[in-house]
PDB file of N, CA and C in Angstrom:
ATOM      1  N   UNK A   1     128.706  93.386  72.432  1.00  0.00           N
ATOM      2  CA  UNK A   1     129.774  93.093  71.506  1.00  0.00           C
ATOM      3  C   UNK A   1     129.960  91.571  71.433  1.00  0.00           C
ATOM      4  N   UNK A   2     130.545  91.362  70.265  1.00  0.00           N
ATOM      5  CA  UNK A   2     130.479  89.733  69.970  1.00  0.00           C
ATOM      6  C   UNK A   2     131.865  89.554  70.754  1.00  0.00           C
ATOM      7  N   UNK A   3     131.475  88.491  71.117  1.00  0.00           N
ATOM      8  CA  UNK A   3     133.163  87.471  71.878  1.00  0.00           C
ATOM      9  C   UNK A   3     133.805  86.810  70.655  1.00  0.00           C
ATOM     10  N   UNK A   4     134.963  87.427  69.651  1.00  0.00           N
ATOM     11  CA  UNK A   4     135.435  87.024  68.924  1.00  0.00           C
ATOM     12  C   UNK A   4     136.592  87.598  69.108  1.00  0.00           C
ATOM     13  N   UNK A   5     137.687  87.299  68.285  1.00  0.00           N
ATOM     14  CA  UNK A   5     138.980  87.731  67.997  1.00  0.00           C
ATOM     15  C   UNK A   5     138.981  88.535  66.501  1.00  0.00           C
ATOM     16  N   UNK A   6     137.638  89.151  65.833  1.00  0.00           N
ATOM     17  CA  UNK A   6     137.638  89.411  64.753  1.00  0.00           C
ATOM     18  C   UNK A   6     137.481  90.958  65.056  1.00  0.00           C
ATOM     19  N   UNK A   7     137.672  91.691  64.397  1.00  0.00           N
ATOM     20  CA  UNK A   7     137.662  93.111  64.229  1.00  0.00           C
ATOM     21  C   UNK A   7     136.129  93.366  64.387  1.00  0.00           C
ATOM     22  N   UNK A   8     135.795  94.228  65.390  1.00  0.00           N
ATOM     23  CA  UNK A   8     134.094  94.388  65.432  1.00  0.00           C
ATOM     24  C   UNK A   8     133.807  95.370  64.826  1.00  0.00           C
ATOM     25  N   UNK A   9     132.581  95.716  64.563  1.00  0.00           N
ATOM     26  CA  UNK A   9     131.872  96.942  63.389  1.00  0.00           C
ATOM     27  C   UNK A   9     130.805  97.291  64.419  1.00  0.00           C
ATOM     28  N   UNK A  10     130.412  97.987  64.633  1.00  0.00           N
ATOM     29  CA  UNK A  10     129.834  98.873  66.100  1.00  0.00           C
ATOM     30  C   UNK A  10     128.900  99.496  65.140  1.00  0.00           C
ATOM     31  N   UNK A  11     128.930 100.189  64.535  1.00  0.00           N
ATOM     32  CA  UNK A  11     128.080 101.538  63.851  1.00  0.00           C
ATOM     33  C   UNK A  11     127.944 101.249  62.376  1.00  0.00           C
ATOM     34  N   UNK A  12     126.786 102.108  62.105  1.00  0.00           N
ATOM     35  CA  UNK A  12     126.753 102.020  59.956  1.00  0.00           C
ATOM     36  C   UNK A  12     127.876 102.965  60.112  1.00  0.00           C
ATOM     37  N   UNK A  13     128.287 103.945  60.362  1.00  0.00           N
ATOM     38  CA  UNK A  13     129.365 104.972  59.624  1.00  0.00           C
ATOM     39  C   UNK A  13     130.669 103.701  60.176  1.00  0.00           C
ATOM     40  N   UNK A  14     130.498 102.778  60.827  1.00  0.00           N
ATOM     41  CA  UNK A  14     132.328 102.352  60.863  1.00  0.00           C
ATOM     42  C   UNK A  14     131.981 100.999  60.159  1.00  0.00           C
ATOM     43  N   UNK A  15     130.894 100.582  59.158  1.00  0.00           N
ATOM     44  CA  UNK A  15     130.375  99.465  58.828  1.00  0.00           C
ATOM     45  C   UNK A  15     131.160 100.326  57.181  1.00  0.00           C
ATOM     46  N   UNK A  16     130.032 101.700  56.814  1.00  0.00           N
ATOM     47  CA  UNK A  16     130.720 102.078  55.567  1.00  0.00           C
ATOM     48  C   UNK A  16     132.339 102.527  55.324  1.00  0.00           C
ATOM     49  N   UNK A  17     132.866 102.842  56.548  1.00  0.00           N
ATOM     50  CA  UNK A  17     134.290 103.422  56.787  1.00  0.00           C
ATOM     51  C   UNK A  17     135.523 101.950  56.060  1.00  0.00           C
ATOM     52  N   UNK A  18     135.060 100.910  56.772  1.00  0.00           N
ATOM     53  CA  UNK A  18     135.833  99.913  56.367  1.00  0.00           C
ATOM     54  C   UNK A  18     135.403  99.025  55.644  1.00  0.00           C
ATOM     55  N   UNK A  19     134.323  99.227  54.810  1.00  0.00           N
ATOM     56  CA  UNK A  19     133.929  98.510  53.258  1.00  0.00           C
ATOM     57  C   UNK A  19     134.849  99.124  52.022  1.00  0.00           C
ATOM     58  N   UNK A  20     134.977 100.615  52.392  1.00  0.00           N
ATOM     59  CA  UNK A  20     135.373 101.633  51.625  1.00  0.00           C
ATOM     60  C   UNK A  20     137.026 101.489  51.709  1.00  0.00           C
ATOM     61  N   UNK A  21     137.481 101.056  52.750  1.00  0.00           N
ATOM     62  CA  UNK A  21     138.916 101.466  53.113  1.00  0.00           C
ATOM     63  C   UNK A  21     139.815 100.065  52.701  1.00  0.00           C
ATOM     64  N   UNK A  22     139.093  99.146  52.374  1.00  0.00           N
ATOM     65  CA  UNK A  22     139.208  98.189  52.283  1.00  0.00           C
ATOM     66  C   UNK A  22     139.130  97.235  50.975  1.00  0.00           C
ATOM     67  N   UNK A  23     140.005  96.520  49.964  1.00  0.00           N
ATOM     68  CA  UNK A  23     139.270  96.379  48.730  1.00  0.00           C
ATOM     69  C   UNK A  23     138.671  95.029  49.024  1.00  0.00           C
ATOM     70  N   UNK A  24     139.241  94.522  49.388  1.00  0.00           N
ATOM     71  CA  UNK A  24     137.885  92.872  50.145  1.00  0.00           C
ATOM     72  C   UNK A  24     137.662  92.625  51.137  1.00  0.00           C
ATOM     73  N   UNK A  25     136.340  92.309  51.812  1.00  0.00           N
ATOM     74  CA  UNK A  25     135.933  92.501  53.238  1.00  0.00           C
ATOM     75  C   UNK A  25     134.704  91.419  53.140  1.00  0.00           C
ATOM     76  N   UNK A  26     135.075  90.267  54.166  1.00  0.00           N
ATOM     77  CA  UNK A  26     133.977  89.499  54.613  1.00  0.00           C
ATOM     78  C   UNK A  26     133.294  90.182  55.740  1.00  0.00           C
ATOM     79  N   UNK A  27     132.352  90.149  56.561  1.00  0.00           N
ATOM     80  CA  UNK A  27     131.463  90.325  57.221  1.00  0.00           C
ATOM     81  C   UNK A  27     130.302  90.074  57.815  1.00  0.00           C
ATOM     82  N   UNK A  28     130.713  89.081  59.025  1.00  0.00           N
ATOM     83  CA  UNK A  28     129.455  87.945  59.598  1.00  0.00           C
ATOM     84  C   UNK A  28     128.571  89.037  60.670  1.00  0.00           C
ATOM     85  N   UNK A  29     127.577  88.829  60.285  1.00  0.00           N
ATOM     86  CA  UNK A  29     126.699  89.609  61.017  1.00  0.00           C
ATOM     87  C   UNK A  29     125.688  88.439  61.856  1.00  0.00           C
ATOM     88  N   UNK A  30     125.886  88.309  63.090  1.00  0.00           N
ATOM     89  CA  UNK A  30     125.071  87.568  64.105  1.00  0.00           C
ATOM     90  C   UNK A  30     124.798  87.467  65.421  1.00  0.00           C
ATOM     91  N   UNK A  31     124.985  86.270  66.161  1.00  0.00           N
ATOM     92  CA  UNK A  31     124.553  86.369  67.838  1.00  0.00           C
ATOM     93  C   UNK A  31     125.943  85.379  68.042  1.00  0.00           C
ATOM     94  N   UNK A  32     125.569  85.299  69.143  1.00  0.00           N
ATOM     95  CA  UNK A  32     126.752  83.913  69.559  1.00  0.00           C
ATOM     96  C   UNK A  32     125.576  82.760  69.499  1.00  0.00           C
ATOM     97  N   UNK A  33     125.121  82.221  68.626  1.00  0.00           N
ATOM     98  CA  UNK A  33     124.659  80.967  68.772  1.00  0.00           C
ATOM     99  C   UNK A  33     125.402  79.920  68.049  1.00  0.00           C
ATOM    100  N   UNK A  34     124.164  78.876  67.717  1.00  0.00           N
ATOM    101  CA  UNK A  34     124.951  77.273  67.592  1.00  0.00           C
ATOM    102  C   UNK A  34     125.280  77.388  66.155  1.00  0.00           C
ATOM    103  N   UNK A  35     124.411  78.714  65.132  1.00  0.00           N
ATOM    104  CA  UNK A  35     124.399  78.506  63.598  1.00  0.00           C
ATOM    105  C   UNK A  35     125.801  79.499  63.274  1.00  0.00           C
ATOM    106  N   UNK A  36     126.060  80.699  64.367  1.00  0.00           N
ATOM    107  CA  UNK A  36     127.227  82.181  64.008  1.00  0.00           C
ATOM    108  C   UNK A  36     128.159  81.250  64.475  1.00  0.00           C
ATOM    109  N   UNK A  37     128.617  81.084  65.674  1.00  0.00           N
ATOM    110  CA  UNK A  37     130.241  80.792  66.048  1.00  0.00           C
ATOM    111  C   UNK A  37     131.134  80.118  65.433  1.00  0.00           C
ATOM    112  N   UNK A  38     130.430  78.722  64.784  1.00  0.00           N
ATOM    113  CA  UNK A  38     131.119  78.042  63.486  1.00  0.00           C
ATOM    114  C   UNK A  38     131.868  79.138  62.799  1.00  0.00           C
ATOM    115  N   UNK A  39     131.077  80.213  62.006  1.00  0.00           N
ATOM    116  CA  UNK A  39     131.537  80.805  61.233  1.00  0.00           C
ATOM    117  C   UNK A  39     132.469  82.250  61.775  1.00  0.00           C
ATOM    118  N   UNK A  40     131.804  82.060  62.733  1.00  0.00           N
ATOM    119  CA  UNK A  40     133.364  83.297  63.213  1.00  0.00           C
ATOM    120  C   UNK A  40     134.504  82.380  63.859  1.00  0.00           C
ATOM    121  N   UNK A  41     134.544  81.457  63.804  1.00  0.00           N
ATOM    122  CA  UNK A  41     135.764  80.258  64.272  1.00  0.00           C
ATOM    123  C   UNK A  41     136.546  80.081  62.662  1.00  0.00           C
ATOM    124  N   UNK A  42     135.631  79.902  61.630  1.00  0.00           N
ATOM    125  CA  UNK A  42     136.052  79.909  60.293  1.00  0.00           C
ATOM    126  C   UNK A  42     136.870  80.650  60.079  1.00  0.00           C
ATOM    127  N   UNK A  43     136.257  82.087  60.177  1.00  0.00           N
ATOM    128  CA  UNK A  43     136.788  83.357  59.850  1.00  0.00           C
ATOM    129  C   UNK A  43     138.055  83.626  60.507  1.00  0.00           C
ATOM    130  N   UNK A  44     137.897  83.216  61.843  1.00  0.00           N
ATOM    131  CA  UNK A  44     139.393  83.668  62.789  1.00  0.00           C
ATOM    132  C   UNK A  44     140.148  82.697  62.001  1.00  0.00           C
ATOM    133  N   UNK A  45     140.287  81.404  61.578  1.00  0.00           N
ATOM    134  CA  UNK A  45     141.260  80.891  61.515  1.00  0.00           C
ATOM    135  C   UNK A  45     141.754  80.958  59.457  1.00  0.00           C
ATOM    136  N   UNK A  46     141.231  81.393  59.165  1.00  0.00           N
ATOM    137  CA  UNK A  46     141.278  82.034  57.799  1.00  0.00           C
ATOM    138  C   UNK A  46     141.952  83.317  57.319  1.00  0.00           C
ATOM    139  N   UNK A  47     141.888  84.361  58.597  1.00  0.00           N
ATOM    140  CA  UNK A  47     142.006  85.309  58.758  1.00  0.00           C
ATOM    141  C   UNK A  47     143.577  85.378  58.611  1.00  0.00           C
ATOM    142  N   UNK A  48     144.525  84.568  58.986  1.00  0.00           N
ATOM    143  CA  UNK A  48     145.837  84.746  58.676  1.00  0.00           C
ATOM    144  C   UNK A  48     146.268  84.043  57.397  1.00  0.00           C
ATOM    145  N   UNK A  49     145.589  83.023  56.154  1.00  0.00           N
ATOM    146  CA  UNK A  49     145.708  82.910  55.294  1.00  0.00           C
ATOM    147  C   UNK A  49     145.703  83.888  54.429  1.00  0.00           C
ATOM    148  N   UNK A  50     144.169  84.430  53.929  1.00  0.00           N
ATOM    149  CA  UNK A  50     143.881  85.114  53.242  1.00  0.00           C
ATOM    150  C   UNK A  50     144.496  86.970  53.506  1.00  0.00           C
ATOM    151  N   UNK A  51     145.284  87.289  53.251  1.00  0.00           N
ATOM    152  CA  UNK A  51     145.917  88.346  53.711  1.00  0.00           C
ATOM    153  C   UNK A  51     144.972  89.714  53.084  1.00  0.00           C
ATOM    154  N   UNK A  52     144.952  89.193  52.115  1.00  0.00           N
ATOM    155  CA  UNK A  52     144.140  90.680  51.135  1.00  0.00           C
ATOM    156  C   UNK A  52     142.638  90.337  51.641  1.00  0.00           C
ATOM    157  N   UNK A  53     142.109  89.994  52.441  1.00  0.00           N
ATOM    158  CA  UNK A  53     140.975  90.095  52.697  1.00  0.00           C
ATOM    159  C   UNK A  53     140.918  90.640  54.061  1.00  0.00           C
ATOM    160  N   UNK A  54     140.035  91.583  54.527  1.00  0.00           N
ATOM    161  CA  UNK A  54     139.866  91.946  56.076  1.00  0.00           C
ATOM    162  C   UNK A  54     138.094  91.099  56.748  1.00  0.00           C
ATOM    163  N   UNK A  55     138.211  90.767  57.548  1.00  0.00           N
ATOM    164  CA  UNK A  55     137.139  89.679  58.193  1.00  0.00           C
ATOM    165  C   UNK A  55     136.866  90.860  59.305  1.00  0.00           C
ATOM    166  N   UNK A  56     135.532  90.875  59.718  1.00  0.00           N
ATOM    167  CA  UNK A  56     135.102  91.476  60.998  1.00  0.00           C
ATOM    168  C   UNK A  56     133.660  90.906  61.060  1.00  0.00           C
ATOM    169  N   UNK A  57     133.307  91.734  62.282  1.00  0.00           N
ATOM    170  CA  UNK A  57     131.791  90.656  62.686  1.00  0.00           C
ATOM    171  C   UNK A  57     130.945  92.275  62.871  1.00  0.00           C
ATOM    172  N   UNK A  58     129.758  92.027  62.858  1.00  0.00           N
ATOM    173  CA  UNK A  58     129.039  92.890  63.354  1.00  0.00           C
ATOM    174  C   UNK A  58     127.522  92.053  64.637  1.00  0.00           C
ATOM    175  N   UNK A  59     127.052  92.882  65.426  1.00  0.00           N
ATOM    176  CA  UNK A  59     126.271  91.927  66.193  1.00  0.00           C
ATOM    177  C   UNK A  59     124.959  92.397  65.599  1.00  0.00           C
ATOM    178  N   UNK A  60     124.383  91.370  65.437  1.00  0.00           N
ATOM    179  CA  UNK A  60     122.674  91.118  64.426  1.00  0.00           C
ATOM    180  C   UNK A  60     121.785  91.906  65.184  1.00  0.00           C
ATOM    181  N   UNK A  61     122.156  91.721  66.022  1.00  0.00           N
ATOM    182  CA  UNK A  61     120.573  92.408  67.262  1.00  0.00           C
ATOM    183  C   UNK A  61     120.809  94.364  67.426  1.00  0.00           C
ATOM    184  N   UNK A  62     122.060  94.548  67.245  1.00  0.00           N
ATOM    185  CA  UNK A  62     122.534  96.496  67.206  1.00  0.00           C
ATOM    186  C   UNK A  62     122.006  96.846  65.776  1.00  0.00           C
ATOM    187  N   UNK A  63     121.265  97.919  66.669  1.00  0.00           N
ATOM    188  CA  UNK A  63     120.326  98.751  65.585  1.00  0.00           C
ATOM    189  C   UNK A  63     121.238  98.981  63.994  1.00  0.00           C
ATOM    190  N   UNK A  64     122.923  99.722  64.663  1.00  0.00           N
ATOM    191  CA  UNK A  64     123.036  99.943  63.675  1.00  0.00           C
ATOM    192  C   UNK A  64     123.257  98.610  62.729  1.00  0.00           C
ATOM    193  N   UNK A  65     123.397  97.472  62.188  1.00  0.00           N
ATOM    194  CA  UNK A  65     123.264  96.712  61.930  1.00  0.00           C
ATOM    195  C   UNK A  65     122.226  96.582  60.554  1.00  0.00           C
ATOM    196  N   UNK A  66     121.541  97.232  60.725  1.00  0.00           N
ATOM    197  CA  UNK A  66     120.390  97.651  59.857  1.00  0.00           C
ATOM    198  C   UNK A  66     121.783  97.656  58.232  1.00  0.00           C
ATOM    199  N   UNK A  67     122.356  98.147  58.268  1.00  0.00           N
ATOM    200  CA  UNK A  67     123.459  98.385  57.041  1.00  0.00           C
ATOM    201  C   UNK A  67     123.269  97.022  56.155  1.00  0.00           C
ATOM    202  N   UNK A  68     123.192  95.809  57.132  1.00  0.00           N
ATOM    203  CA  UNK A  68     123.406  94.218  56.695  1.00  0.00           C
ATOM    204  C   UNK A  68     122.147  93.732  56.769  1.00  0.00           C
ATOM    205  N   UNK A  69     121.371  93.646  57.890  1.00  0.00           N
ATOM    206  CA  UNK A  69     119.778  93.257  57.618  1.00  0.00           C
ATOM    207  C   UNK A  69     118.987  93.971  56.615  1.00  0.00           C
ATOM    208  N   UNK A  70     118.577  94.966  56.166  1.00  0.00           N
ATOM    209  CA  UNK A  70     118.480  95.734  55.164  1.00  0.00           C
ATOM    210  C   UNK A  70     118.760  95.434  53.650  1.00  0.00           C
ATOM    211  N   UNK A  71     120.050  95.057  53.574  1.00  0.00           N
ATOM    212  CA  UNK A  71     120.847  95.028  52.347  1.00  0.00           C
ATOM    213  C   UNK A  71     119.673  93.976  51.464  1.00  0.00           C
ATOM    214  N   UNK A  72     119.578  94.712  50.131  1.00  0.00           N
ATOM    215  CA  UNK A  72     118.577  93.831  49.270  1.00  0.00           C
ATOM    216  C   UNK A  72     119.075  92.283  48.896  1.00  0.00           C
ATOM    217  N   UNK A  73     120.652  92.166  48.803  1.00  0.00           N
ATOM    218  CA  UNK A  73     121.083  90.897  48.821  1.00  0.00           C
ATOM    219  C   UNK A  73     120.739  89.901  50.107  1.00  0.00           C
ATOM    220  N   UNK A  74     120.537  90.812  51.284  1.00  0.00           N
ATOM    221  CA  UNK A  74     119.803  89.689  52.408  1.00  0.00           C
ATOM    222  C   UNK A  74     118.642  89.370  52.591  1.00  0.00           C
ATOM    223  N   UNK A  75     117.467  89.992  51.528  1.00  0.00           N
ATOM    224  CA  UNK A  75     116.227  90.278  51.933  1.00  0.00           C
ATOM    225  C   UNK A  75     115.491  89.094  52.071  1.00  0.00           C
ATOM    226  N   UNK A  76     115.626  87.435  51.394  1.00  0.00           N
ATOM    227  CA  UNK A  76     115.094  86.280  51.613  1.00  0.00           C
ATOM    228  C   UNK A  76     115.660  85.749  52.218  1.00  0.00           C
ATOM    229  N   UNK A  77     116.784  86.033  53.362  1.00  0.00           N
ATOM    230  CA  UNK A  77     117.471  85.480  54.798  1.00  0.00           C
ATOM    231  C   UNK A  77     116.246  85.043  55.527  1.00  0.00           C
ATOM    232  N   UNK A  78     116.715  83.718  55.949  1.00  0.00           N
ATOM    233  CA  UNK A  78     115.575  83.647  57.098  1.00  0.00           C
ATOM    234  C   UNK A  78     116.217  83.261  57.989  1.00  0.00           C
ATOM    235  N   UNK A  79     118.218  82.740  58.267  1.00  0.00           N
ATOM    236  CA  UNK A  79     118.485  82.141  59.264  1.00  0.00           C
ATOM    237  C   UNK A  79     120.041  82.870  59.549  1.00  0.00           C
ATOM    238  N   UNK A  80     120.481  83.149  60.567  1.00  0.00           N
ATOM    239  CA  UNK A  80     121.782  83.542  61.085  1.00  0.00           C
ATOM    240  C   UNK A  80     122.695  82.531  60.664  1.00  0.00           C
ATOM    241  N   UNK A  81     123.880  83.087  60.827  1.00  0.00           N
ATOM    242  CA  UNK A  81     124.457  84.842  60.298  1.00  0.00           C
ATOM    243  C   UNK A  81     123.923  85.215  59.111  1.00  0.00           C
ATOM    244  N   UNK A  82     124.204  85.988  59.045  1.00  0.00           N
ATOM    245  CA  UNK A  82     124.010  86.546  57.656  1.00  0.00           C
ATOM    246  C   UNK A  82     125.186  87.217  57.445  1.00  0.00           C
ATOM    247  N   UNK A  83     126.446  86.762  56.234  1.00  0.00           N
ATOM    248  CA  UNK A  83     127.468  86.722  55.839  1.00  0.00           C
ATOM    249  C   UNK A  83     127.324  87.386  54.526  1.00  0.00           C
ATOM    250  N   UNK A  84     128.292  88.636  54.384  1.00  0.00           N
ATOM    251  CA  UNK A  84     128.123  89.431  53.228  1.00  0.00           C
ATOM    252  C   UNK A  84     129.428  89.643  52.750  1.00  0.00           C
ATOM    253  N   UNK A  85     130.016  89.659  51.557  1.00  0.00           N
ATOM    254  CA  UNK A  85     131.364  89.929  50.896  1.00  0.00           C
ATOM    255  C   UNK A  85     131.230  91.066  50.312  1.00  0.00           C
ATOM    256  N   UNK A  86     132.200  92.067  50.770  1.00  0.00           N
ATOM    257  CA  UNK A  86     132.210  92.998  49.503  1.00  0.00           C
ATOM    258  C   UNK A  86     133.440  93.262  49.070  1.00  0.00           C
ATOM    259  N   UNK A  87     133.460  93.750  47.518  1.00  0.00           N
ATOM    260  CA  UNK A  87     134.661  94.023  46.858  1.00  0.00           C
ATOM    261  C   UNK A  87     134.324  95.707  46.540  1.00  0.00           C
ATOM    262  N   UNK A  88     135.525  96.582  46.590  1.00  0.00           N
ATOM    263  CA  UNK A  88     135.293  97.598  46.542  1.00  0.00           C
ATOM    264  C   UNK A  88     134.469  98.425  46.827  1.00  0.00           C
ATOM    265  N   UNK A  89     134.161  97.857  47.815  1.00  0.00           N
ATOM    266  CA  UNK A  89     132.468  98.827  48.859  1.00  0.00           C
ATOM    267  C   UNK A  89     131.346  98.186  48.107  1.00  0.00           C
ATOM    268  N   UNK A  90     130.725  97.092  47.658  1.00  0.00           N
ATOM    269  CA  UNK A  90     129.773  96.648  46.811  1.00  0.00           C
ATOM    270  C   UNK A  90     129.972  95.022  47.550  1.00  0.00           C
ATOM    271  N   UNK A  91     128.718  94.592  47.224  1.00  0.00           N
ATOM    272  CA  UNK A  91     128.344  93.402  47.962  1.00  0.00           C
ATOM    273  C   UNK A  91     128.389  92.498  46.454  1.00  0.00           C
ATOM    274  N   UNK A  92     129.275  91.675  46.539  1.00  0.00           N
ATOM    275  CA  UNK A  92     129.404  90.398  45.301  1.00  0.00           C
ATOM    276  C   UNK A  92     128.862  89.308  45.839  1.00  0.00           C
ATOM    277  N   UNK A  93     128.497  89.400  47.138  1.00  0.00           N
ATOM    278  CA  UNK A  93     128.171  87.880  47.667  1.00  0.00           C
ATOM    279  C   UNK A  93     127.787  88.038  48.927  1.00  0.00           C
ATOM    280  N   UNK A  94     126.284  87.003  49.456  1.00  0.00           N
ATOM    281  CA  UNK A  94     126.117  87.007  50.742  1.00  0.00           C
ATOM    282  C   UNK A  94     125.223  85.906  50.663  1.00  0.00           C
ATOM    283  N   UNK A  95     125.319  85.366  52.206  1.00  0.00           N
ATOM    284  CA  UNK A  95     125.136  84.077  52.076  1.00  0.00           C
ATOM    285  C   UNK A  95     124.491  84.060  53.627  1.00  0.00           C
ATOM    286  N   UNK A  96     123.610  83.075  53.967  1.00  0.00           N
ATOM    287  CA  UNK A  96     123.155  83.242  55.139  1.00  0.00           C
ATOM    288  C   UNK A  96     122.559  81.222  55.845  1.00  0.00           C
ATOM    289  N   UNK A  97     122.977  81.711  57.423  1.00  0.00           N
ATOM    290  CA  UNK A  97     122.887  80.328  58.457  1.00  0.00           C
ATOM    291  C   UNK A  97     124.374  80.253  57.738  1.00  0.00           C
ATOM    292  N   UNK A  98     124.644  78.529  58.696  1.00  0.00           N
ATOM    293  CA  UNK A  98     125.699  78.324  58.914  1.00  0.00           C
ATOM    294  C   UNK A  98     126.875  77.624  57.483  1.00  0.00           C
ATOM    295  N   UNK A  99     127.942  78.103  57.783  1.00  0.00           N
ATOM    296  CA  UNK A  99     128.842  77.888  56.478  1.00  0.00           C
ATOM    297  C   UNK A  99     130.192  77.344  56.800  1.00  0.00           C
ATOM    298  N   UNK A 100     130.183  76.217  56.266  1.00  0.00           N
ATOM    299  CA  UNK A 100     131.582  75.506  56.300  1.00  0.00           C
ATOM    300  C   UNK A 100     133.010  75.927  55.535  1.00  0.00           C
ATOM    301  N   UNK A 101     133.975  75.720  56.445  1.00  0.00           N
ATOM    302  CA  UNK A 101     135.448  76.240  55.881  1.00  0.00           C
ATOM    303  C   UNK A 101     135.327  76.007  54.531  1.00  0.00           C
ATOM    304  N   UNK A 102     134.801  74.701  54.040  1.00  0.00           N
ATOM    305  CA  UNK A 102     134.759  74.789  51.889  1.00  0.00           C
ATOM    306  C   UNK A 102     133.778  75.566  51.838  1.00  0.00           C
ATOM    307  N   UNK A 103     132.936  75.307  52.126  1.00  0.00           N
ATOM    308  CA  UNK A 103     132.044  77.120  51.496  1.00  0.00           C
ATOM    309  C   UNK A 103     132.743  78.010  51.669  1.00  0.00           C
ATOM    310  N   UNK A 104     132.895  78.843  52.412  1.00  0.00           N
ATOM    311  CA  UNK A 104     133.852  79.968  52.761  1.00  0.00           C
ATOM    312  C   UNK A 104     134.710  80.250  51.817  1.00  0.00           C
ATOM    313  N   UNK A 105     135.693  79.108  51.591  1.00  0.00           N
ATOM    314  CA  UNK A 105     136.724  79.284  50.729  1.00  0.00           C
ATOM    315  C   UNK A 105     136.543  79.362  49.818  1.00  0.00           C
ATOM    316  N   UNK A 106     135.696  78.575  49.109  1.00  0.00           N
ATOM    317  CA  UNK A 106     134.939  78.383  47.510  1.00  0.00           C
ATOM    318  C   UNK A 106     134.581  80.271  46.919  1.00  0.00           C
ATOM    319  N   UNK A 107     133.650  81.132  48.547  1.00  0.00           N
ATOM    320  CA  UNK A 107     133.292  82.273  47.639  1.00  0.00           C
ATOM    321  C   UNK A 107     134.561  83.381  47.838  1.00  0.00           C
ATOM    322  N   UNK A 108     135.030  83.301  48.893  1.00  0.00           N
ATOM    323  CA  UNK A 108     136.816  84.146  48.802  1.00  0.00           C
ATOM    324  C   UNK A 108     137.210  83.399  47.667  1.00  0.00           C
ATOM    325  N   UNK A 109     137.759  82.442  47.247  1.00  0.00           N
ATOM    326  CA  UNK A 109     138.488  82.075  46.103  1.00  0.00           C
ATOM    327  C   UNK A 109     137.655  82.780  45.123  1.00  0.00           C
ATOM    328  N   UNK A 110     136.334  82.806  44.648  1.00  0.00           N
ATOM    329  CA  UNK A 110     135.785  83.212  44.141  1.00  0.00           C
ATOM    330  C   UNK A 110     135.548  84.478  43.554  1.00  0.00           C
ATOM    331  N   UNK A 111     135.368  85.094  44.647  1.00  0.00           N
ATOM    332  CA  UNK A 111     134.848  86.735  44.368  1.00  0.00           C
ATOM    333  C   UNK A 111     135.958  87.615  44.661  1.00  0.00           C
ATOM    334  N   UNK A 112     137.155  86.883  45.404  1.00  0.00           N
ATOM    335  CA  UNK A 112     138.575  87.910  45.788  1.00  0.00           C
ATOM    336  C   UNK A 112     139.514  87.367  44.627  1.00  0.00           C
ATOM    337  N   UNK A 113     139.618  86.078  44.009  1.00  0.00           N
ATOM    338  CA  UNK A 113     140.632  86.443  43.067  1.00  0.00           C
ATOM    339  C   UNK A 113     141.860  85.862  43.911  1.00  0.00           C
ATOM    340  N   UNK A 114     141.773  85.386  44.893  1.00  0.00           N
ATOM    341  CA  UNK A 114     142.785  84.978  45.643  1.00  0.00           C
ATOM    342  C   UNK A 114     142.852  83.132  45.788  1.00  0.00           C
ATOM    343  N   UNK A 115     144.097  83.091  45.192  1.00  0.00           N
ATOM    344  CA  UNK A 115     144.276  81.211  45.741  1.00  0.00           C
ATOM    345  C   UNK A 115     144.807  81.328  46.911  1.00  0.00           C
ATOM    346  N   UNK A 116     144.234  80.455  47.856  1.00  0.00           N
ATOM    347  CA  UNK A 116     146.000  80.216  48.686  1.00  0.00           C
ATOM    348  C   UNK A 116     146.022  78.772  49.143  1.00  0.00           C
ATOM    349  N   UNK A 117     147.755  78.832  48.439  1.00  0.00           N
ATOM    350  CA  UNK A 117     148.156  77.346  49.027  1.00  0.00           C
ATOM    351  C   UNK A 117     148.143  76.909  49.986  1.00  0.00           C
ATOM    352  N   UNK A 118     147.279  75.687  50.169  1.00  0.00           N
ATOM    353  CA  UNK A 118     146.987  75.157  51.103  1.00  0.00           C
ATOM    354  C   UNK A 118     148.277  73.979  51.563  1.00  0.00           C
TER     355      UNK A 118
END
């Protein structure tokens, strides 16, 4: 399990459970290295801005995982994390290696429809 403060995703059935349950959902899929933790440090501290969005991590190396390595939007990934958005159970956006708080924000502002005052 990842050492984060983010909601973890363990399995494909609790990967599809809370894409579905959920109408916007980021989702960093990685290791603890030097390119993921940035972005789950992002995410934790974002995580109480953006309210209508739910953030969780999944770990890159668990089989089930396959849900996010798999996904045809990741298929020319070549570097961790691999960061996927979905809106209404559907992937609008994924993005992969490491991503800065303005990136981040740029595709939530983006694909959620959400400002928030900064």
């Amino acid at each position: 399990m990842l050492q984060t403060n983010l909601t973890h995703i363990l399995s494909a059935d609790e990967h599809k459970q809370f894409i579905e349950q959920n109408e916007n959902v980021m989702i960093c899929c990685g290791r603890m290295g030097p390119m993921c933790v940035p972005v789950y440090g992002v995410m934790e501290e974002l995580e109480g801005e953006y309210e209508h969005i739910e953030f969780a991590d999944m770990e890159f190396d668990n089989p089930e995982a396959h849900v996010i390595r798999n996904a045809p939007e990741c298929a020319d990934f070549m570097g961790l994390p691999f960061t996927v958005y979905y809106k209404n159970g559907k992937i609008v956006k994924a993005t992969s290696s490491i991503q800065t708080m303005d990136q981040i924000r740029e595709v939530l502002d983006e694909k959620f429809n959400v400002i928030v005052e900064n």
